[in-house]
Protein backbone atom coordinates (compact mmCIF):
# COMPACT_ATOMS: atom_id res chain seq x y z
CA UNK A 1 108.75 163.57 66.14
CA UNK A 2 110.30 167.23 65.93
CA UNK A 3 113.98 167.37 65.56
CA UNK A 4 113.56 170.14 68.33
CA UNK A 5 111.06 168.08 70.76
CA UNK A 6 113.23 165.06 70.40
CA UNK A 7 116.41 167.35 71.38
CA UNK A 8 113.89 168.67 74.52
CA UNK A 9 113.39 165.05 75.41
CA UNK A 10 117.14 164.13 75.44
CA UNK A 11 117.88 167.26 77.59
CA UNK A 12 115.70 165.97 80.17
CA UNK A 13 117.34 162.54 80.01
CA UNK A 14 120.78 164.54 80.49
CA UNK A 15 119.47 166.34 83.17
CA UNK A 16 118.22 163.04 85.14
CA UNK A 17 121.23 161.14 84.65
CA UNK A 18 123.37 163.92 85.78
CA UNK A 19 121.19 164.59 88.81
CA UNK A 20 120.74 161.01 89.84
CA UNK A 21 122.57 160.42 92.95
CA UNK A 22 122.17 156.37 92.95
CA UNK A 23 124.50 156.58 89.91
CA UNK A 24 126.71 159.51 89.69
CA UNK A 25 129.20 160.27 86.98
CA UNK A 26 127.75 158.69 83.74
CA UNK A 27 129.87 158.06 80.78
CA UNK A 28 128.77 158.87 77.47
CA UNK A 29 127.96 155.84 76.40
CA UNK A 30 125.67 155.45 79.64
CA UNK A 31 123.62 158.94 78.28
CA UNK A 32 123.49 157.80 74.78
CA UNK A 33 122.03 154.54 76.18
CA UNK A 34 119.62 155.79 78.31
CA UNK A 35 118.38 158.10 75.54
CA UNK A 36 117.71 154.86 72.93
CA UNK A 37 115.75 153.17 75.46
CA UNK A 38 113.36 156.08 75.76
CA UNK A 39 113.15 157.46 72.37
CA UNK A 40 113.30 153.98 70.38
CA UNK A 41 116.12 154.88 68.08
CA UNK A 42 119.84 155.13 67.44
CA UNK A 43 122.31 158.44 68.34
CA UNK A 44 125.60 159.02 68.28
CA UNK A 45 128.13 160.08 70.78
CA UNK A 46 128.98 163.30 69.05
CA UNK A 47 124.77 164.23 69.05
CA UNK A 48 124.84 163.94 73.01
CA UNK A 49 127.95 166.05 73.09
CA UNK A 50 126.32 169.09 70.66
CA UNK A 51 123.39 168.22 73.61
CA UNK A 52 125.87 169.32 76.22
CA UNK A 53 126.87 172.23 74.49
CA UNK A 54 123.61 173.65 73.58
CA UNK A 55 122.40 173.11 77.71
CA UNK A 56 125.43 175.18 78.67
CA UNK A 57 125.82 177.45 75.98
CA UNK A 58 122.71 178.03 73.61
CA UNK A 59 121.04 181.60 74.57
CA UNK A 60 117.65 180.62 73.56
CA UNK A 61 117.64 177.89 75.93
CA UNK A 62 119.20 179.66 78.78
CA UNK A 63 119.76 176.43 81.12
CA UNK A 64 123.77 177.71 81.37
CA UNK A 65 123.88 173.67 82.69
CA UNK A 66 127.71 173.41 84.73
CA UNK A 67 128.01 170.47 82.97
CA UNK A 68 131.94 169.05 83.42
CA UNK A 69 133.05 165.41 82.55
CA UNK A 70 135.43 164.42 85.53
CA UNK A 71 139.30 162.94 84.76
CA UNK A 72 138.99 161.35 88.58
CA UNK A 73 135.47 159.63 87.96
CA UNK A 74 135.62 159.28 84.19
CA UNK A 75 132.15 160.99 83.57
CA UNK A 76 129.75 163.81 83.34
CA UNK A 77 128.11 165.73 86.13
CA UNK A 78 127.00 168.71 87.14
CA UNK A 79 129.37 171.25 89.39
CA UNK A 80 126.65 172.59 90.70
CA UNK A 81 125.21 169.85 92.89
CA UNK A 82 121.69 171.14 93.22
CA UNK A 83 121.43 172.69 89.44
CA UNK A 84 118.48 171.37 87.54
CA UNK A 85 117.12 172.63 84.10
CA UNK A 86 113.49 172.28 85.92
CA UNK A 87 114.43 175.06 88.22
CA UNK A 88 111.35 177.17 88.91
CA UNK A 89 111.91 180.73 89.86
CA UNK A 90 110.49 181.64 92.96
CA UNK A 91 109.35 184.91 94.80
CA UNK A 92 110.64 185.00 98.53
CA UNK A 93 107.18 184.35 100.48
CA UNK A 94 106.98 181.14 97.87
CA UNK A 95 110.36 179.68 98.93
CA UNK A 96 109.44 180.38 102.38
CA UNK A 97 106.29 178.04 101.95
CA UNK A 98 108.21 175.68 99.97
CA UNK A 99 111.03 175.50 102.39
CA UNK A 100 108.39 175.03 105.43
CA UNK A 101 106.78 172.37 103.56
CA UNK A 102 110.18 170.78 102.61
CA UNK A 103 110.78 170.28 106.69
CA UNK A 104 107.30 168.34 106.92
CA UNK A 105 108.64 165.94 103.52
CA UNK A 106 111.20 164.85 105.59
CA UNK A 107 109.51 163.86 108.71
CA UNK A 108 108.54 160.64 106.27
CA UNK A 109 112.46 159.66 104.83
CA UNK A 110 113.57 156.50 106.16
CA UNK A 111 110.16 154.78 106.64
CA UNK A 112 109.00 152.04 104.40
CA UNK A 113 106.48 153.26 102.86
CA UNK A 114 108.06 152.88 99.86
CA UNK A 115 111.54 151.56 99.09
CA UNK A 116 111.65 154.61 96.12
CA UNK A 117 110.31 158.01 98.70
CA UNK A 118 113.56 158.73 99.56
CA UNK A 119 114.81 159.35 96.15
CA UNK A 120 111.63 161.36 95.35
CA UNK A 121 111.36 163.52 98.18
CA UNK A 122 115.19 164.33 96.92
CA UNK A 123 114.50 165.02 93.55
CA UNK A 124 111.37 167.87 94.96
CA UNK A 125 113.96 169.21 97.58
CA UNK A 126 116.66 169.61 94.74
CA UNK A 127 114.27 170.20 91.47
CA UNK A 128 113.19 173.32 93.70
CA UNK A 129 117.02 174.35 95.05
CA UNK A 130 116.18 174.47 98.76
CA UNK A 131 119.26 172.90 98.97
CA UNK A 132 120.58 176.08 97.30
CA UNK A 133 118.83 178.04 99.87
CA UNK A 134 119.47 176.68 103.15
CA UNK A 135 121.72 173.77 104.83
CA UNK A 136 120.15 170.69 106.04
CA UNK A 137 121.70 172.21 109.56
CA UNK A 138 120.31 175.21 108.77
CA UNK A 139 116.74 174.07 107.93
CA UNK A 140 116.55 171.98 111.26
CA UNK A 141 117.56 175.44 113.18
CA UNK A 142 114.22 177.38 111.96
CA UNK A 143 111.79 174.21 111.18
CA UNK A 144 111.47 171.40 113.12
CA UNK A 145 108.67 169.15 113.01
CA UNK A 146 108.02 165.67 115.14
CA UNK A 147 109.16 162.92 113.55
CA UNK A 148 107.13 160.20 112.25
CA UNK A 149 107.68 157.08 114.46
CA UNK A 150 108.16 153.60 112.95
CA UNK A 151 105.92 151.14 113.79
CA UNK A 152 105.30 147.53 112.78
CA UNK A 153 103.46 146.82 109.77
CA UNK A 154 104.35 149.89 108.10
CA UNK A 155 106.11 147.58 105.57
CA UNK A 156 102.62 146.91 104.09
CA UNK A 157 101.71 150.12 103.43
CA UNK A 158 102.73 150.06 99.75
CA UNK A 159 101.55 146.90 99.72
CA UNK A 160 98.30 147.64 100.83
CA UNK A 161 97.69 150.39 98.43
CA UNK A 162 98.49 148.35 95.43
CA UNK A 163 95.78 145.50 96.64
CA UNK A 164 93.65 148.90 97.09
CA UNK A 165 93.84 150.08 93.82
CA UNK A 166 93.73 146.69 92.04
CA UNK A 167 90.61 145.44 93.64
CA UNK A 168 92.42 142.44 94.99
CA UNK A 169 91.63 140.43 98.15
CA UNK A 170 94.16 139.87 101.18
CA UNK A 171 94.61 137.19 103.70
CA UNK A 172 96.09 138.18 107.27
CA UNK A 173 97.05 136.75 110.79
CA UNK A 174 95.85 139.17 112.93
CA UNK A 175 96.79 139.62 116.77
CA UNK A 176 94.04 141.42 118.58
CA UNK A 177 94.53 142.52 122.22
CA UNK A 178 91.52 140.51 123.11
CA UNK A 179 93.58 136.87 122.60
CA UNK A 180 96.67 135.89 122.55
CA UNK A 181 96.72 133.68 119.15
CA UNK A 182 96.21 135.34 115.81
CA UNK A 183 93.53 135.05 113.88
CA UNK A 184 93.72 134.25 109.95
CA UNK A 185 91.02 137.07 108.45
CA UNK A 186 90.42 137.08 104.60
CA UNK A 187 89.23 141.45 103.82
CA UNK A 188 88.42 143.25 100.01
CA UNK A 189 90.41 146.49 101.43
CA UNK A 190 89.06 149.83 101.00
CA UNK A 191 91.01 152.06 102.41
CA UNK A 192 94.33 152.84 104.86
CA UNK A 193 93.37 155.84 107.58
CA UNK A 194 95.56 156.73 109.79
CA UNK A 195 95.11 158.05 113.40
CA UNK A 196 97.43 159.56 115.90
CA UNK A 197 100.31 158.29 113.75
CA UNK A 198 99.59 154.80 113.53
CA UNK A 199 97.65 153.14 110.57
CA UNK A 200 94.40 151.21 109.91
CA UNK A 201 93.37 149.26 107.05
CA UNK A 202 89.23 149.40 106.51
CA UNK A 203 87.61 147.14 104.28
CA UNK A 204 84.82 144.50 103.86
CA UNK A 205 85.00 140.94 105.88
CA UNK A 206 83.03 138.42 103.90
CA UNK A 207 82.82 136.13 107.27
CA UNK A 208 81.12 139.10 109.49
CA UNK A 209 79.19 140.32 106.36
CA UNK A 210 80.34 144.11 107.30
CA UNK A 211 83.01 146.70 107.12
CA UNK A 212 85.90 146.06 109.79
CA UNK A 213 88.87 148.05 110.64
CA UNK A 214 92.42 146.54 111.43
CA UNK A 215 95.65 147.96 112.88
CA UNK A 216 98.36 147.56 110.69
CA UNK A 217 101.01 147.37 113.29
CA UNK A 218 99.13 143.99 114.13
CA UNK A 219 99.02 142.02 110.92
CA UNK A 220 101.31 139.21 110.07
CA UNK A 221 101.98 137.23 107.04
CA UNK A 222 99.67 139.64 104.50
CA UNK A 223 99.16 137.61 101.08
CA UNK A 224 97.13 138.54 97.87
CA UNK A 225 94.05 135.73 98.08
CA UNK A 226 92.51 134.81 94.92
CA UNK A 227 88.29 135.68 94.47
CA UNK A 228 85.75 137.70 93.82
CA UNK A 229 86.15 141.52 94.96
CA UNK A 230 83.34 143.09 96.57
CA UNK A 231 82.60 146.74 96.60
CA UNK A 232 79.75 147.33 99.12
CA UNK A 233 77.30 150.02 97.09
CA UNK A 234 77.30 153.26 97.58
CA UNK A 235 80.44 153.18 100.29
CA UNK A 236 81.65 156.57 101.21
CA UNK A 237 85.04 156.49 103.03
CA UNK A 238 84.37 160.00 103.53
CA UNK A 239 81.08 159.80 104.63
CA UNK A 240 81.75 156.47 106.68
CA UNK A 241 83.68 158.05 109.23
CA UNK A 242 82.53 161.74 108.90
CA UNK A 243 80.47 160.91 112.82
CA UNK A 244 83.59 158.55 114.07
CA UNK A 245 86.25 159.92 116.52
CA UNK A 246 88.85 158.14 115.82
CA UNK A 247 88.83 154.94 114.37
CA UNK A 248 86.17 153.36 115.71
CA UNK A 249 82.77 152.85 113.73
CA UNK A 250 79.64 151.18 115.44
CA UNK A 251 76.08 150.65 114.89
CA UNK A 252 75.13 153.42 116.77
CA UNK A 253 74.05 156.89 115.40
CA UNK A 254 75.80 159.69 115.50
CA UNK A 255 74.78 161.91 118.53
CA UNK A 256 74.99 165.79 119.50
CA UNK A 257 77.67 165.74 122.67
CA UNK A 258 78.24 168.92 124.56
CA UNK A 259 81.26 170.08 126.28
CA UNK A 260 82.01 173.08 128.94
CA UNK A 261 85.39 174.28 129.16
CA UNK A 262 87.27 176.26 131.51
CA UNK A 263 87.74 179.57 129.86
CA UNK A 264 91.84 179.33 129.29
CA UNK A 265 91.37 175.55 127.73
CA UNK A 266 88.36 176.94 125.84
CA UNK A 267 90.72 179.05 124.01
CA UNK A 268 92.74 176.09 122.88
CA UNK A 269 90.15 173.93 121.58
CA UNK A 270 88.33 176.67 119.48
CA UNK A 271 92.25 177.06 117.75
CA UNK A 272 92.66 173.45 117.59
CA UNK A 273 89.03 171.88 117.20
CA UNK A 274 88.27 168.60 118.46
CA UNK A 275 85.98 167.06 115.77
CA UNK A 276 84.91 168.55 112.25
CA UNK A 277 81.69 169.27 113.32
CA UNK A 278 82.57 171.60 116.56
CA UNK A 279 80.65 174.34 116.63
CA UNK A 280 80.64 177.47 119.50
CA UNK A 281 77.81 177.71 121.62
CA UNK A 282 79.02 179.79 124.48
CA UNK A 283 82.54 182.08 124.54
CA UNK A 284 82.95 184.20 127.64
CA UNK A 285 84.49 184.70 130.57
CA UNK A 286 82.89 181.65 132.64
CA UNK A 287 83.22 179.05 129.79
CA UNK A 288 83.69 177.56 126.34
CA UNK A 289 80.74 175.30 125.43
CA UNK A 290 80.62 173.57 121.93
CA UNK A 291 79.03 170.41 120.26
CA UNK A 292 80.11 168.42 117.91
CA UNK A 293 78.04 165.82 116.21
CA UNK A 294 79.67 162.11 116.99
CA UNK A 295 79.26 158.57 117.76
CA UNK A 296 80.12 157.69 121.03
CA UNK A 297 83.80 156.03 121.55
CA UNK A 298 86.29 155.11 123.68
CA UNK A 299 88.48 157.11 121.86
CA UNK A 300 86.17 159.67 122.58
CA UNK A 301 86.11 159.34 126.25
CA UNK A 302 89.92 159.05 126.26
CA UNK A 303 89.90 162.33 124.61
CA UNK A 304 87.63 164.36 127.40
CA UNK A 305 89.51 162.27 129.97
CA UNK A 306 92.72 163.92 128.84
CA UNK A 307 91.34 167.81 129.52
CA UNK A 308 91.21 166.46 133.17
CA UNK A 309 88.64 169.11 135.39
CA UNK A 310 88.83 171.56 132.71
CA UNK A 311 85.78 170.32 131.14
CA UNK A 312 82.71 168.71 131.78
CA UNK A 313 80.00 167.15 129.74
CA UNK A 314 76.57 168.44 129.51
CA UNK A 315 75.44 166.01 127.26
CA UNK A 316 74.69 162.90 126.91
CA UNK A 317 73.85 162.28 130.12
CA UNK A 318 75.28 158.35 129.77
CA UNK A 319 78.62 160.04 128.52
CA UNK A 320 78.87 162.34 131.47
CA UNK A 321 77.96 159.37 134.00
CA UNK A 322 80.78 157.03 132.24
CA UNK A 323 82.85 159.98 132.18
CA UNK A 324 82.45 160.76 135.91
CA UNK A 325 83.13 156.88 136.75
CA UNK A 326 86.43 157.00 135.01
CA UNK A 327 87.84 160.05 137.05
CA UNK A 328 86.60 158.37 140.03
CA UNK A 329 88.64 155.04 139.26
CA UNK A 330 91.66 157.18 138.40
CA UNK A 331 91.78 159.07 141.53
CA UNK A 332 91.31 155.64 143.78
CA UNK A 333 93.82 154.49 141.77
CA UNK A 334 96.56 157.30 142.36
């Protein structure tokens, strides 16, 4: 390797070790450790120290690192907390959209996802300097975005992906809201959706011969199950639920429904569409018809339920009957 590649490589290592929060202050033995393990061969102390002056001093690099070692911690580290030799020059409308996109990051620290997101959503928020830019304080002032909510099960999410990606079967108690004891289900998982904030895990159940879809937040005692995986041909997860609303998937085709709206609430659901397949058929003054192209669910029916007499279904006519029966339990009921 390049005497000058290799010295890129160790600048990097610097850089990490410097920045890395979990372990502040390395010595310089730490640094000339670290760089061994990586690059597979001996250095000295006095090579990592010509390293620290050519980050802070050498023209050609032009990193100017604030690299200090510290009497109180008895180690190296940057006085420039959010300094970075990765630091990308940005034009104002790009920090903007980085910043915005920074608030959304952190709607997801603290969940379990994975025990390692924290640390990575850091390292973007500080290899970019929006900590440079503006205050956690100041950031929750001028972008706020809902919070993602914890919910149970979201401990197997990274679980779930690895058994995703390595073909590998699961076992599962599962409580249903249709019994009270759980049910042991063996699935070859496909894939993890995830609808109105709470997750689902789709994949094929060898007992029902077909594609099922669990709630996350319901599954107990997951375990990796030994056996052959099976890949149904020619699945789509895209395609599977590209006619669902929602989560729910059943044997029944896909079907044009067709919605009036008041005028006002019209204006609303053409901004913020309904289904992927909406489309306009009427925009004026009296109303805001549209169809979208969908299986029939209850999610679906919870959904037109929820615009209250603002809009009324023209078809199917078995959607606008069941439709018409819910409003008229809900107003004997209140």
């Amino acid at each position: 390797m390049p005497a000058n590649k290799e010295a890129l490589i160790r600048y990097r290592i610097i850089d990490s070790a410097l920045r890395d929060k979990q372990k502040p202050y390395p010595t310089l033995e730490e640094i000339v450790e670290m760089c061994e393990n990586v690059l597979g061969k001996s250095f000295s102390g006095s090579t990592i120290q010509k390293d620290f002056y050519a980050m802070r001093f050498d023209q050609g690099l032009k990193y100017n690192a604030p690299i200090k070692f510290s009497q109180l911690h008895k180690g190296y580290h940057y006085t420039d907390e959010s300094y970075t030799i990765s630091s990308i020059a940005l034009t104002g409308s790009e920090l903007n959209a980085i910043e915005f996109a920074a608030g959304i990051l952190e709607q997801f620290k603290g969940t379990d996802l994975h025990n390692e997101f924290d640390r990575a959503v850091d390292k973007i928020l500080e290899t970019l300097s929006i900590r440079k830019i503006l205050k956690n304080e100041q950031i929750e002032k001028i972008i706020q975005v809902e919070k993602a909510s914890y919910f149970k099960g979201t401990e197997y999410l990274s679980q779930l992906i690895e058994n995703i990606k390595k073909s590998q079967i699961v076992t599962f108690d599962y409580h249903s809201f249709e019994r009270e004891e759980a049910k042991k289900h063996t699935l070859h998982p496909y894939l993890l959706k995830e609808y109105r904030n709470r997750w689902y895990l789709v994949g094929y159940h060898p007992e029902y011969k077909a594609i099922r879809t669990f709630g996350i937040d319901r599954i107990d005692n997951l375990k990796v199950s030994k056996g052959k995986y099976t890949m149904i041909n020619g699945f789509d997860p895209i395609a599977y639920f590209k006619h669902s609303f929602g989560i729910t998937i059943s044997d029944n085709k896909s079907e044009e429904v067709i919605l009036s709206f008041a005028p006002l609430e019209g204006k609303y659901v053409k901004n913020q569409t309904i289904h992927a397949t909406q489309k306009t058929i009427t925009e004026n003054e009296k109303e805001f018809r549209i169809s979208i192209n969908v299986m029939v669910s209850y999610e679906l029916q919870m959904q037109i339920m929820s615009y209250g007499d603002m809009v009324k279904v023209i078809k199917p006519a078995s959607l606008a009957k069941v439709v018409k029966e819910m409003h008229k339990r809900a107003s004997e009921r209140y």
